[in-house]
Protein backbone atom coordinates (compact mmCIF):
# COMPACT_ATOMS: atom_id res chain seq x y z
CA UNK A 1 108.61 91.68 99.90
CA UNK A 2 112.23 91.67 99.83
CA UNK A 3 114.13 89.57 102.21
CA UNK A 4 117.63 89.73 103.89
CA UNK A 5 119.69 87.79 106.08
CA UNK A 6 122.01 90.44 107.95
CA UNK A 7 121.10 94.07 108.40
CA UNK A 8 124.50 94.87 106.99
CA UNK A 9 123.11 93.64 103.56
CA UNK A 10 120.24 96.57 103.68
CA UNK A 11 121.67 99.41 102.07
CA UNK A 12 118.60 101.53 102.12
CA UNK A 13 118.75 104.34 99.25
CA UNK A 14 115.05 105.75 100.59
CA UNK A 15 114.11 107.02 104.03
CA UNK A 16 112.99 103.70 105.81
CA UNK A 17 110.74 103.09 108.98
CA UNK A 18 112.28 100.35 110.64
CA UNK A 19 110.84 98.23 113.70
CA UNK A 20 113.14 96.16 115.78
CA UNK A 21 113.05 93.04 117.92
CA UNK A 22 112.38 89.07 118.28
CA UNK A 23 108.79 89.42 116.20
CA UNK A 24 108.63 85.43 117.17
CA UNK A 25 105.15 85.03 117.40
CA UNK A 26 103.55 88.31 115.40
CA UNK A 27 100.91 88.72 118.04
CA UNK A 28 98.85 91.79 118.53
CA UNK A 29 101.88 93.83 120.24
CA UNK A 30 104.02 93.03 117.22
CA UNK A 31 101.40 93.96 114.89
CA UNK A 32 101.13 97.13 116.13
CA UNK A 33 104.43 98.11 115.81
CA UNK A 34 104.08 96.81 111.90
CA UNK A 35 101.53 99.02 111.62
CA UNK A 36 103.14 102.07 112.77
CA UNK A 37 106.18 101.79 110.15
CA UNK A 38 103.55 100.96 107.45
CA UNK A 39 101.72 103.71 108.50
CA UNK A 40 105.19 105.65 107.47
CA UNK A 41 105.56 103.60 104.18
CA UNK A 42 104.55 105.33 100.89
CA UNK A 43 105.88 106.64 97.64
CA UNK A 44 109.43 107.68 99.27
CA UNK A 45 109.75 105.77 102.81
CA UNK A 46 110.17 101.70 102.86
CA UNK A 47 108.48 99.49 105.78
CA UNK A 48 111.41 97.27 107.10
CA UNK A 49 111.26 94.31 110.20
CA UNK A 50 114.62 93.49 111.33
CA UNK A 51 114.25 90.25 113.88
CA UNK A 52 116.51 89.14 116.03
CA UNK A 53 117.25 85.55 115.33
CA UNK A 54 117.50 84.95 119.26
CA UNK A 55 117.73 80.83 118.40
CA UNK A 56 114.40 80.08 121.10
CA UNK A 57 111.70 78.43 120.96
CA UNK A 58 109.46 80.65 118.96
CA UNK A 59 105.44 80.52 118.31
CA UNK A 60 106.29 80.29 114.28
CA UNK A 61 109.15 79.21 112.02
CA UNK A 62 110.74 81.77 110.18
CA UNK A 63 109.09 80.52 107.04
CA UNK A 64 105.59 81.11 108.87
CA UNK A 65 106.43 84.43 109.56
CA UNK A 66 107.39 85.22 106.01
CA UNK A 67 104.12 84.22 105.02
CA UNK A 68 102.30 86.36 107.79
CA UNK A 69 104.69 89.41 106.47
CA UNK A 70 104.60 88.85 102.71
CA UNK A 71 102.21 91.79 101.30
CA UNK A 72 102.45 93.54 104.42
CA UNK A 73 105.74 95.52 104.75
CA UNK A 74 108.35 96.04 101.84
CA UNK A 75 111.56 94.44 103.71
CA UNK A 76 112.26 91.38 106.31
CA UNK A 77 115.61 91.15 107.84
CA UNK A 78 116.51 88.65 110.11
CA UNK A 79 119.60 89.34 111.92
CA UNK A 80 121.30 86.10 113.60
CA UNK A 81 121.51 87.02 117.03
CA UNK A 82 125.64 86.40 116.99
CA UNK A 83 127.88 86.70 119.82
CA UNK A 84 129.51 89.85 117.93
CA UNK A 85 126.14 91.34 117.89
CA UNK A 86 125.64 90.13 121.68
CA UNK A 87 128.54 91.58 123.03
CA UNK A 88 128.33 95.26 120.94
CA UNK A 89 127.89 98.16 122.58
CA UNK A 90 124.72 99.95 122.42
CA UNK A 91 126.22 102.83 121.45
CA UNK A 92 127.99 100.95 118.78
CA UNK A 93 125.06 99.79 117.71
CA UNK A 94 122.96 102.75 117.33
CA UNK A 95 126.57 104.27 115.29
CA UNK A 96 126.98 101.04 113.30
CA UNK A 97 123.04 99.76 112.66
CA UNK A 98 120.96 102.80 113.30
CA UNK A 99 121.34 105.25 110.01
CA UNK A 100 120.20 108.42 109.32
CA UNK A 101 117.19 108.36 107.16
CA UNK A 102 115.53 106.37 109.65
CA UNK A 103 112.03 106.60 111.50
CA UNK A 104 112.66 103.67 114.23
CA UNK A 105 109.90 102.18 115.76
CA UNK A 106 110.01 99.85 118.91
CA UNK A 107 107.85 98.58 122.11
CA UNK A 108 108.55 100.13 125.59
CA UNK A 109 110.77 97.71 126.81
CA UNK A 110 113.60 97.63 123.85
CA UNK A 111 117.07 96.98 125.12
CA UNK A 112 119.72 96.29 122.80
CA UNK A 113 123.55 96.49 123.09
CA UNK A 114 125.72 94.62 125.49
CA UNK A 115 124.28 93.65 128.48
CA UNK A 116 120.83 95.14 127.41
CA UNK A 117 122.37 98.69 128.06
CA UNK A 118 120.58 100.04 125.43
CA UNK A 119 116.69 101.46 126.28
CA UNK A 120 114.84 103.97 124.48
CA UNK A 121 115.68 106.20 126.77
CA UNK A 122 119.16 106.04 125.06
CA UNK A 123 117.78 106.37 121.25
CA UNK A 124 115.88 109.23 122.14
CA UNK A 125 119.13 110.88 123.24
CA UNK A 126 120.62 109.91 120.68
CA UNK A 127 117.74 110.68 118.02
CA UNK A 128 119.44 113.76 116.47
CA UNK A 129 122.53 113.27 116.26
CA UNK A 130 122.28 110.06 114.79
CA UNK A 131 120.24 111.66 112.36
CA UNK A 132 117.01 109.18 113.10
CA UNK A 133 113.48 109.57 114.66
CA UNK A 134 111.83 107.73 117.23
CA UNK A 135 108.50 105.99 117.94
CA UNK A 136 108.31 104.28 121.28
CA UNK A 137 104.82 102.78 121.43
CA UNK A 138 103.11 101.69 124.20
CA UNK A 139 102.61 97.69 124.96
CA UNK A 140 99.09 95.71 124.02
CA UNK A 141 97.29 94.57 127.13
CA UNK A 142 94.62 92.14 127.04
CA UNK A 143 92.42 92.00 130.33
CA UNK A 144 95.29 93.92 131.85
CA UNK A 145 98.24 91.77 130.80
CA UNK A 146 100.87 92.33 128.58
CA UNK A 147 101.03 90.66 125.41
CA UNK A 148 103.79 88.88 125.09
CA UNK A 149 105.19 85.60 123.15
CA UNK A 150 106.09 83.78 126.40
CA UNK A 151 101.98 84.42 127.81
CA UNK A 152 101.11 82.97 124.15
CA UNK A 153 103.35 79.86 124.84
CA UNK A 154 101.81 79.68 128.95
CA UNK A 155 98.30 80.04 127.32
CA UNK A 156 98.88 77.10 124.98
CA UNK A 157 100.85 75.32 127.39
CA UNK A 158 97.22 75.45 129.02
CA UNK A 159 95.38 73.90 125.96
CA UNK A 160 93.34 77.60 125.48
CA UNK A 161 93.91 77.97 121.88
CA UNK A 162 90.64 80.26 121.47
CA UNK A 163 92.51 82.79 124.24
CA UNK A 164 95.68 82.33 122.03
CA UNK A 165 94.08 82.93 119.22
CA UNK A 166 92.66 86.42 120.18
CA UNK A 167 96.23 87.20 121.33
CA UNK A 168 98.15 86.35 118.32
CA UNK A 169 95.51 88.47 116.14
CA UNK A 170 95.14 84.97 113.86
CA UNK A 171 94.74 81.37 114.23
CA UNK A 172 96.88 79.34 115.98
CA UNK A 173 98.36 76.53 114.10
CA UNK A 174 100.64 73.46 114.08
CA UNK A 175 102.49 71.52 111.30
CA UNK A 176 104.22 68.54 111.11
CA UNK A 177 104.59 64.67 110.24
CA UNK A 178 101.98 62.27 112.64
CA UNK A 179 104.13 59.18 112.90
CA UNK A 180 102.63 55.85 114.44
C-alpha cells in the first residue's frame, strides 16, 4: 500500500476510486465505503482513502489504521485537516481536489468546503463537468442506529466492548505503558 501525507502529493496517472472522510475508527460504515472503491479497483483503476486528519480523539492511531488498511486498498492519504483546507470553498475544492478520472465514493452525510457547504447534492451537480462519478452510499444501521465513531466511543464509554466490537467489524483494542 502506498502512503501519502497531502492529497496534493497523489498525482494519479490511472483512473482512481477514491473514498473521502475522517475513517477514525474503520467501523462497519467505513468499511463499506472501502469496499465499494475496491470493488472499482482492478488492472486499470487504483483504490485510494483520503482521511481527514480532523486532530480528535479518534478510536485508532493513524498507525492502527495503516495496519487495518495495509493489503486492503492500493493508496492511504491523510490530509491534515488545515485551516487553508477549512476555510476553502467547496467549489474550490471539488475544482482543486476532485480530478477527472475519478469514481468518488462517500456516506450520505459528506459535507466538505467552508462551512460544510459542500453535500453530495453538490458533487452530483457537479459530476460531469468535473469530469468524475459519484457513489453516495447509504449509512450502516445496527438495531436502527447509525453507525458512527462517536456511538463507538458512547458504547465504550459504557464498558460494552462485545457491542463495540460488532460495530467496528473487529476487536476492540487498547495499547499502552501500565505504570505503578
Amino acid at each position: 500500500m502506498e502512503y501519502i501525507t497531502g492529497i496534493e502529493q497523489y498525482a494519479g496517472i490511472e483512473k482512481t476510486a477514491l473514498t473521502l472522510g475522517k475513517f477514525d475508527g474503520l467501523h462497519k460504515g467505513h468499511q463499506k465505503l472501502i469496499d465499494k472503491i475496491c470493488a472499482y479497483s482492478g488492472e486499470n483503476c487504483k483504490s485510494v482513502l483520503c482521511a481527514f486528519d480532523m486532530h480528535r480523539e479518534s478510536l485508532m492511531t493513524k498507525q492502527e489504521r495503516r495496519s487495518h488498511l495495509e493489503g486492503k486498498i492500493d493508496c492511504l492519504i491523510e490530509y491534515p485537516f488545515t485551516k487553508e483546507l477549512r476555510e476553502m470553498e467547496a467549489e474550490v475544492f471539488i475544482k482543486n481536489i476532485l480530478c477527472e478520472k475519478l469514481h468518488i465514493v462517500v456516506g450520505t452525510d459528506f459535507a466538505f468546503g467552508h462551512e460544510k457547504r459542500g453535500n453530495t447534492e453538490m458533487l452530483k451537480m457537479f459530476s460531469e463537468k468535473g469530469g468524475y462519478t459519484l457513489d453516495v452510499i447509504e449509512k450502516e444501521r445496527y438495531d436502527q442506529i447509525v453507525i458512527s465513531s462517536t456511538y463507538i466511543r458512547d458504547v465504550l464509554s459504557q464498558g460494552n466492548v462485545t457491542l463495540a466490537a460488532e460495530l467496528l467489524g473487529y476487536r476492540y483494542g487498547v495499547t499502552g505503558i501500565v505504570r505503578h
